[in-house]
N, C-alpha and C. Protein backbone atom coordinates (compact mmCIF):
# COMPACT_ATOMS: atom_id res chain seq x y z
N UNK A 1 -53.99 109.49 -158.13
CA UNK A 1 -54.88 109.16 -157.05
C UNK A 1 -55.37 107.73 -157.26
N UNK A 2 -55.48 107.05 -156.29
CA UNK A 2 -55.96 105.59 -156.29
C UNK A 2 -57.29 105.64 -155.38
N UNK A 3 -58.09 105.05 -156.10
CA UNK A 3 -59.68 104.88 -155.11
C UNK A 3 -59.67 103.60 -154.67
N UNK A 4 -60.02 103.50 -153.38
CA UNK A 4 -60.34 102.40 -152.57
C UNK A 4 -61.50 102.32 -151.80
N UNK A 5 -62.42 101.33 -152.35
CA UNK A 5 -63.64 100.93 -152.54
C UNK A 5 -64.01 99.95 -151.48
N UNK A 6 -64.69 99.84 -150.21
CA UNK A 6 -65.20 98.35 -149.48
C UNK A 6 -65.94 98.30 -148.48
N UNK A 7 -66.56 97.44 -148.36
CA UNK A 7 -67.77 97.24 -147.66
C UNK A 7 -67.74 96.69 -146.09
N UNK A 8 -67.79 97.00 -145.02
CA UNK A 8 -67.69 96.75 -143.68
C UNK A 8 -69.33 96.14 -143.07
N UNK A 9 -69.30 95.48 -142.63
CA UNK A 9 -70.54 94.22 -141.95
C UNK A 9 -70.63 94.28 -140.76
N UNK A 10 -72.27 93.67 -140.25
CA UNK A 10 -72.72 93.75 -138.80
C UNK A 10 -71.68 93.76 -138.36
N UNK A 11 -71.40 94.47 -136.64
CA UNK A 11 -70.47 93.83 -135.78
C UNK A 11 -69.13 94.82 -135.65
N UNK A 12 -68.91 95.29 -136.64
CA UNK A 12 -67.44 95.49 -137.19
C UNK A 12 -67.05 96.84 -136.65
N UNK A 13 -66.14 97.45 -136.21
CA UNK A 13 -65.76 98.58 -135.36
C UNK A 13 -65.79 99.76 -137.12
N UNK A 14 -66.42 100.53 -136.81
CA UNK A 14 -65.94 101.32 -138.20
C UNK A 14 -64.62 102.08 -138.11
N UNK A 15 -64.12 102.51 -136.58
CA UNK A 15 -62.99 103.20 -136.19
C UNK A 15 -61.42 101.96 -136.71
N UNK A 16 -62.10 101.27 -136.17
CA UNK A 16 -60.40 100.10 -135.86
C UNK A 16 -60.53 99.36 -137.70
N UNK A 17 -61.68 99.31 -138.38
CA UNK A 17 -61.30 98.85 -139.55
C UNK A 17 -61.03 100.05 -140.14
N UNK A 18 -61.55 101.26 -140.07
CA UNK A 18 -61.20 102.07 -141.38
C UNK A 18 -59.08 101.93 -141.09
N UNK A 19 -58.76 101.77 -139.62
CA UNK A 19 -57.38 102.25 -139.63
C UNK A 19 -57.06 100.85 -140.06
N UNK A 20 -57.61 99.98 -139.99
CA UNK A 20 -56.76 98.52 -140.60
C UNK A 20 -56.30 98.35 -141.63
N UNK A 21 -57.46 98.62 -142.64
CA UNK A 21 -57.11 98.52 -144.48
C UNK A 21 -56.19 100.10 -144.39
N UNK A 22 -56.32 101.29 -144.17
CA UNK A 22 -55.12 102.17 -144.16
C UNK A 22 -53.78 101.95 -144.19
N UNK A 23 -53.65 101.32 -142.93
CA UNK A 23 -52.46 100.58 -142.34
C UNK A 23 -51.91 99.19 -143.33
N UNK A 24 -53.32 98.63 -143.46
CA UNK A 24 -52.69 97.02 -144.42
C UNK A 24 -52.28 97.47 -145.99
N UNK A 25 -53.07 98.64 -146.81
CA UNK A 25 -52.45 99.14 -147.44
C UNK A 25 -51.67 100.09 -147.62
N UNK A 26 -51.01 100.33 -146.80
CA UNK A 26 -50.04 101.17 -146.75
C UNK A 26 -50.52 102.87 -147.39
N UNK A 27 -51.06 103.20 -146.88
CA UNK A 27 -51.62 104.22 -147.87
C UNK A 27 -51.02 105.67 -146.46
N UNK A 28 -50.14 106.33 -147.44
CA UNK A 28 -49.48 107.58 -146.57
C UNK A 28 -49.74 108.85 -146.98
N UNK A 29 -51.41 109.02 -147.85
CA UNK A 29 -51.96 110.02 -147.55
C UNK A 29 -53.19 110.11 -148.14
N UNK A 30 -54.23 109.48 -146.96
CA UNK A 30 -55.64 109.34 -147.75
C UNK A 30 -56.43 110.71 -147.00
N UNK A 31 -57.78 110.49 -147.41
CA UNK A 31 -59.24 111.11 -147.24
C UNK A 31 -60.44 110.48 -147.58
N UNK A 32 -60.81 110.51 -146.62
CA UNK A 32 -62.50 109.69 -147.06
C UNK A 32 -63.06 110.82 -147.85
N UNK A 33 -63.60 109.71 -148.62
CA UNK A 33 -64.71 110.84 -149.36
C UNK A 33 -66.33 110.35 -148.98
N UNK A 34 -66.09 109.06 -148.63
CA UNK A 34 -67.63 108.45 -148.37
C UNK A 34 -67.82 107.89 -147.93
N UNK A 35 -69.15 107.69 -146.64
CA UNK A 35 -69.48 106.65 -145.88
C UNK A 35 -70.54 106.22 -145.59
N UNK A 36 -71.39 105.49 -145.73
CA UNK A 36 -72.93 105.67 -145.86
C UNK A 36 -72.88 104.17 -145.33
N UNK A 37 -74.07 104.30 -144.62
CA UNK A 37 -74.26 103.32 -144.03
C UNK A 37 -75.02 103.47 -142.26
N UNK A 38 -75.22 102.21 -141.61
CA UNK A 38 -75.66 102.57 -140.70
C UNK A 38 -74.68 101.98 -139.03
N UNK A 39 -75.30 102.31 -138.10
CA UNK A 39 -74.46 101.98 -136.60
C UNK A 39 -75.42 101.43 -135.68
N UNK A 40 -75.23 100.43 -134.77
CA UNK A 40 -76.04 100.13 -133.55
C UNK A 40 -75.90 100.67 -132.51
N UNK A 41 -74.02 100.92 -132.25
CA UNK A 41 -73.84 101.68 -131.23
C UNK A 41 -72.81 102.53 -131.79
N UNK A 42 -72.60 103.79 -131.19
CA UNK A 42 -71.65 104.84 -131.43
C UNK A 42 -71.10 105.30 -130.37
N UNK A 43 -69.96 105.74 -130.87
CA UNK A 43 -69.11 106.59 -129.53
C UNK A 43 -68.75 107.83 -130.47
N UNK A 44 -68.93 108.93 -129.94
CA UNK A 44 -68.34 109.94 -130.51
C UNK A 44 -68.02 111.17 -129.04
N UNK A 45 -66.55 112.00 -129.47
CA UNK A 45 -65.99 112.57 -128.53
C UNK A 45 -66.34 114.15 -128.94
N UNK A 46 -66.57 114.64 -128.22
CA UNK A 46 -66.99 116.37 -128.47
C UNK A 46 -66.36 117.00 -128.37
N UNK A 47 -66.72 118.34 -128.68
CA UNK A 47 -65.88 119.55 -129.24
C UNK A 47 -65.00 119.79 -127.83
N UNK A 48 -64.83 119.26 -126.87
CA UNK A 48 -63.95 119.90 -125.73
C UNK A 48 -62.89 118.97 -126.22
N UNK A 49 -63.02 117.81 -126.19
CA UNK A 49 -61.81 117.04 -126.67
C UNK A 49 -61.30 116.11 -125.51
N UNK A 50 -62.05 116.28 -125.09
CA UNK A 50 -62.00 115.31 -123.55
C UNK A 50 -63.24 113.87 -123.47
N UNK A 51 -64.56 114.49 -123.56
CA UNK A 51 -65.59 113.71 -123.20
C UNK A 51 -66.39 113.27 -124.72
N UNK A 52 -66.74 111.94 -124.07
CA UNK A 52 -67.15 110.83 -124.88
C UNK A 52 -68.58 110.49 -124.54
N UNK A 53 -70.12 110.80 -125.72
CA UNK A 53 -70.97 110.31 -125.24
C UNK A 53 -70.94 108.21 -126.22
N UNK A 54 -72.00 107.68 -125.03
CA UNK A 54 -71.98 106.46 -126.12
C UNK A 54 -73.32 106.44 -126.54
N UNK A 55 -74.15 106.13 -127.23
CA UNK A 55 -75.43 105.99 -127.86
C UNK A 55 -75.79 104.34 -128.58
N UNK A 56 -76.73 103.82 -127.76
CA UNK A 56 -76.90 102.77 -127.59
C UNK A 56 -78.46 102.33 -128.79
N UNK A 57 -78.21 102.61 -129.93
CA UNK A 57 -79.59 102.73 -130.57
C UNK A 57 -79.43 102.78 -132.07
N UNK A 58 -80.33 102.09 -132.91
CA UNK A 58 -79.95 102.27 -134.63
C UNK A 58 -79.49 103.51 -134.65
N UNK A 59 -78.95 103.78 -135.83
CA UNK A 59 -78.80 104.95 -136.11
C UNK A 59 -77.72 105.31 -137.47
N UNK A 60 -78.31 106.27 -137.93
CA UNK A 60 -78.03 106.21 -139.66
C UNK A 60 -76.81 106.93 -139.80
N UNK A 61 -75.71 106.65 -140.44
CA UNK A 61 -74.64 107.16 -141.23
C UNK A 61 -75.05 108.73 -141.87
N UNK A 62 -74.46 110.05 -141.57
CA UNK A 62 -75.01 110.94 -142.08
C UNK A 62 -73.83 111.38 -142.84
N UNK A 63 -72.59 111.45 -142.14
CA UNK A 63 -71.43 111.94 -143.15
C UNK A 63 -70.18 110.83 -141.94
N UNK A 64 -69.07 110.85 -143.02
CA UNK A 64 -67.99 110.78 -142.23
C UNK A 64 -66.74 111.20 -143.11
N UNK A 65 -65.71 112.51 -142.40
CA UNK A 65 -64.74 112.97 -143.29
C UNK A 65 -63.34 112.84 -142.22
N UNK A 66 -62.74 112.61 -143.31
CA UNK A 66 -61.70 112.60 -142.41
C UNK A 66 -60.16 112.50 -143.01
N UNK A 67 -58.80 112.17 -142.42
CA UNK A 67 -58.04 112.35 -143.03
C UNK A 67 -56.85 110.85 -142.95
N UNK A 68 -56.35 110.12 -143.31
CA UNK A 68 -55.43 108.90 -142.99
C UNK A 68 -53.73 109.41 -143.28
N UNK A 69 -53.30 109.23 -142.32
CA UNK A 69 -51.93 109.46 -142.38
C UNK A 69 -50.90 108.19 -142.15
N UNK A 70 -49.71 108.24 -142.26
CA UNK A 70 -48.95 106.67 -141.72
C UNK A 70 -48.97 106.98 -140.19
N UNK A 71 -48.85 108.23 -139.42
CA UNK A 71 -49.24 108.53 -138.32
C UNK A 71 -50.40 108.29 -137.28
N UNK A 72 -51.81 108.32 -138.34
CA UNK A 72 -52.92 107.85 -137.81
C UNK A 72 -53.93 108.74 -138.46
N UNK A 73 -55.30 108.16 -137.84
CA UNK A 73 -56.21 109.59 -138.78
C UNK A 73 -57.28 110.95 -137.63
N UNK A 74 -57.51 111.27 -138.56
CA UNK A 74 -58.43 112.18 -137.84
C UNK A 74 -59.74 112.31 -138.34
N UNK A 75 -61.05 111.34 -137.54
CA UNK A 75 -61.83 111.64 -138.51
C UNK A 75 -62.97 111.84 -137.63
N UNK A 76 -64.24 112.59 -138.43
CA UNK A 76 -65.67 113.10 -137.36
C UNK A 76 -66.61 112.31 -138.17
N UNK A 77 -67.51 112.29 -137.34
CA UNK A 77 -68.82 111.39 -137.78
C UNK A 77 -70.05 112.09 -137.68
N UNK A 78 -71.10 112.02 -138.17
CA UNK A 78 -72.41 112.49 -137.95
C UNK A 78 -73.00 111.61 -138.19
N UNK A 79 -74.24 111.13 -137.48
CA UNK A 79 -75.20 109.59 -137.35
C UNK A 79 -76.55 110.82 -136.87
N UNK A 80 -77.44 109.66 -137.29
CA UNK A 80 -78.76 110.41 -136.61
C UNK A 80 -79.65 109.61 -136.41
N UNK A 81 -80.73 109.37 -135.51
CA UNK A 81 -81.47 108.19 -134.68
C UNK A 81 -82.81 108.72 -135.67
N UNK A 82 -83.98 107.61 -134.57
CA UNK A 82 -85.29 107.32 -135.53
C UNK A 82 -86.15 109.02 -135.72
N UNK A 83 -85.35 109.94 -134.83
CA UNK A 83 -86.09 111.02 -134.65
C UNK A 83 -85.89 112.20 -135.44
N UNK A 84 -84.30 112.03 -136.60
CA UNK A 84 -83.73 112.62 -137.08
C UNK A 84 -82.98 113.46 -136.11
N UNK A 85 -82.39 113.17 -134.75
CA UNK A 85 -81.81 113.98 -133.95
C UNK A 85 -79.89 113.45 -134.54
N UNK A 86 -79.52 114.81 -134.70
CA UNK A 86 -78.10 114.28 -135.31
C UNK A 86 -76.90 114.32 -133.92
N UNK A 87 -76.16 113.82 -134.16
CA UNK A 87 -74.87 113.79 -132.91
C UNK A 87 -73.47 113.76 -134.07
N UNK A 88 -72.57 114.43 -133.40
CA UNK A 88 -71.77 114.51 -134.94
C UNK A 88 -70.49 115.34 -133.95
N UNK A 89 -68.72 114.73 -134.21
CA UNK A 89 -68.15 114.76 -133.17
C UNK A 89 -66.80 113.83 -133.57
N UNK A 90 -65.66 113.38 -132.70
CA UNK A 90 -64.55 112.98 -133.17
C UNK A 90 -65.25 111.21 -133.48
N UNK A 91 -64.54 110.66 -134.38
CA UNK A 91 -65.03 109.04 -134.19
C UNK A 91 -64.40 108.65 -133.27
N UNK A 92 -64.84 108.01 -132.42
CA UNK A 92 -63.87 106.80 -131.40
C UNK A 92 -64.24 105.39 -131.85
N UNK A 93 -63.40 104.50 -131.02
CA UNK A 93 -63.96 103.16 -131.38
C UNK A 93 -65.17 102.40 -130.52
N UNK A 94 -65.49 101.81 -130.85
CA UNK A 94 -66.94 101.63 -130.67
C UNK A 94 -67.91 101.99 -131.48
N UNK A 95 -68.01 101.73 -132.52
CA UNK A 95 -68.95 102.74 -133.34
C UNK A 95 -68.97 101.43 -134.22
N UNK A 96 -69.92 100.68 -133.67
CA UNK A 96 -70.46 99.35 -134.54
C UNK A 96 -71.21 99.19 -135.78
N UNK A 97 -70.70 98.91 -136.83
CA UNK A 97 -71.83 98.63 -137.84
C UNK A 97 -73.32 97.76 -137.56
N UNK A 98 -73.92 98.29 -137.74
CA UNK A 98 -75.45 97.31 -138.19
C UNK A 98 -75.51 96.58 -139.43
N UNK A 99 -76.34 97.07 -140.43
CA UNK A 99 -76.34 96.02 -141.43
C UNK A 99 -74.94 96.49 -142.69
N UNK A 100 -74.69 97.57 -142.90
CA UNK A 100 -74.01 98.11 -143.68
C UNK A 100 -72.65 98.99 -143.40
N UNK A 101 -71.60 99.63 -143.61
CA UNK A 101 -70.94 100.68 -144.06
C UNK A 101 -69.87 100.95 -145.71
N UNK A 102 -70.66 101.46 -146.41
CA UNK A 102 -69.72 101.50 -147.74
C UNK A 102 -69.32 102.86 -147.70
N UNK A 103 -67.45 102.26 -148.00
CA UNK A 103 -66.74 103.58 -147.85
C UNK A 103 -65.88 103.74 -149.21
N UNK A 104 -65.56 105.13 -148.91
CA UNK A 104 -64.76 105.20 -150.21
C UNK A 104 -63.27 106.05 -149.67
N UNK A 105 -62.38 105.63 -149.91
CA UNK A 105 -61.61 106.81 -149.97
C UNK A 105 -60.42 106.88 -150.89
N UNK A 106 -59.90 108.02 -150.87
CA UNK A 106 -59.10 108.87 -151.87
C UNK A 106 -57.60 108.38 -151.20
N UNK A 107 -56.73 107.67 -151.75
CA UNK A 107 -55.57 107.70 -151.40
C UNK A 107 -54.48 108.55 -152.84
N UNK A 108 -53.75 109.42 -152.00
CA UNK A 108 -52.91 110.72 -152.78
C UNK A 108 -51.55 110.59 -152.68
N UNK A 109 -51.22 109.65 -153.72
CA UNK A 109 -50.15 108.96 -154.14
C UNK A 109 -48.74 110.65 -154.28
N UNK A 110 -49.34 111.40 -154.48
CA UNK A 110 -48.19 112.69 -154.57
C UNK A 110 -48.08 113.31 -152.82
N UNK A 111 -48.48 113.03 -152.17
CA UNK A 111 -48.46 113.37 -150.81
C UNK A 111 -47.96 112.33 -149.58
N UNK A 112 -47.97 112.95 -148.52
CA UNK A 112 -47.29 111.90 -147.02
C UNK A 112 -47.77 113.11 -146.41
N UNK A 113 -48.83 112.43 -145.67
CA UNK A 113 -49.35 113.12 -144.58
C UNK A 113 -48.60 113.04 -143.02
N UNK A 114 -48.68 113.54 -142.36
CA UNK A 114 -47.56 113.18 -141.33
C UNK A 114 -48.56 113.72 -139.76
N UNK A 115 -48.36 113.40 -138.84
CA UNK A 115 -48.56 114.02 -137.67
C UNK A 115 -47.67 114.50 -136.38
N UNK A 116 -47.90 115.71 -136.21
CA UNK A 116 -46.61 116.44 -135.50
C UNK A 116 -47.05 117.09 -134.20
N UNK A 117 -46.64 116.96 -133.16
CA UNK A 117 -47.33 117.76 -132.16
C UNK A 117 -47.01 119.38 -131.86
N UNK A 118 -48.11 119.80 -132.10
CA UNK A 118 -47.86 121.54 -132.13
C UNK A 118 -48.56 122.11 -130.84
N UNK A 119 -47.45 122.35 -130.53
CA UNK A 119 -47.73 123.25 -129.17
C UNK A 119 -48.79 123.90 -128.60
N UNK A 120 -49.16 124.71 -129.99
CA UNK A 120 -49.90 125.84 -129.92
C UNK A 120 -51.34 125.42 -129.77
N UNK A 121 -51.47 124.11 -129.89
CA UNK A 121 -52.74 123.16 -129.65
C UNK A 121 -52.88 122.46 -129.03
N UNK A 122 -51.49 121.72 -128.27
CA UNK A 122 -52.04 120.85 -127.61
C UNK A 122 -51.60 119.38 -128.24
N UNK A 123 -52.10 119.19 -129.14
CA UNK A 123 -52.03 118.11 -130.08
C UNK A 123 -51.42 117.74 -131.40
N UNK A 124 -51.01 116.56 -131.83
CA UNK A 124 -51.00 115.99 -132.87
C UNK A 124 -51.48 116.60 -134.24
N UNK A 125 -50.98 117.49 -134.67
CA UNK A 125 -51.39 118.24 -135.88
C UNK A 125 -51.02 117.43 -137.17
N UNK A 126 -51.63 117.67 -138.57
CA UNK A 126 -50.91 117.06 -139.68
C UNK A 126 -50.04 118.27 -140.39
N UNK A 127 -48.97 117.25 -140.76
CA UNK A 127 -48.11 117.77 -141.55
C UNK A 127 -48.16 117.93 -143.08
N UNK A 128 -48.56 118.16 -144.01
CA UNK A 128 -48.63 117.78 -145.55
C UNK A 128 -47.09 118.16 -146.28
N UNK A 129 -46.38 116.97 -146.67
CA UNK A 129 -45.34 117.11 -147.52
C UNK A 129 -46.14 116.42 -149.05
N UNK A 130 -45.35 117.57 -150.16
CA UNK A 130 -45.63 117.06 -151.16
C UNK A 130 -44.12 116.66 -151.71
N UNK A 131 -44.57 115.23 -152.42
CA UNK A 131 -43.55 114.13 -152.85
C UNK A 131 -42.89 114.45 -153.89
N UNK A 132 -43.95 114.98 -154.62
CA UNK A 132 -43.05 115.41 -155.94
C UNK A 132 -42.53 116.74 -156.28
């Protein structure tokens, strides 16, 4: 397993960078393990899988898990505003850093994650082949 460690700044899409360094390092079968940090604005898509609210307001990093494939990833977010009200849901892009996001994730050098479309859903499912 290789850990990959880095820090994302005001401004910065947390969706389109987490897939950048994925993509720039070639990494064909990660998992976040950590994300802490905060957002100005968020987009997150709900459990129907259709609709997108946007939220226009600080708001704190509560978890983010998810999965990186050479296919693409799949990952959910939970943020929560000044009221402790949580929103938590698919990430989309738009989901701006404020002052911080430090992430961590797990890239699994014995694996290739893959994405396959399965019928039985609808969607883009992952595949897990193990390498060795």
């Amino acid at each position: 397993m290789i850990v990959h460690a880095f820090r994302l700044t005001k401004g910065q899409d947390l969706k389109k960078e987490l897939e950048k360094y994925v993509e720039n390092k070639k990494i064909k079968a990660g998992v976040i393990v950590s994300c802490v940090g905060c957002l100005y604005e968020a987009v997150i898509r709900n459990a129907n899988g259709k609709d997108c609210i946007r939220i226009n307001k600080d708001l704190e990093i509560v978890s983010v898990t998810g999965t990186f494939s050479i296919d693409g990833c799949h990952i959910h977010i939970a943020v929560s505003d000044e009221n402790l009200k949580t929103y938590g849901g698919h990430l989309k892009e738009g989901c701006l850093v404020n002052t911080t996001a430090e992430v961590v994730i797990f890239e699994l050098e014995e694996y290739e994650f893959r994405r396959e479309m399965d019928n039985n859903t609808g969607y883009k499912e992952i595949v897990i082949n193990k390498l060795v």
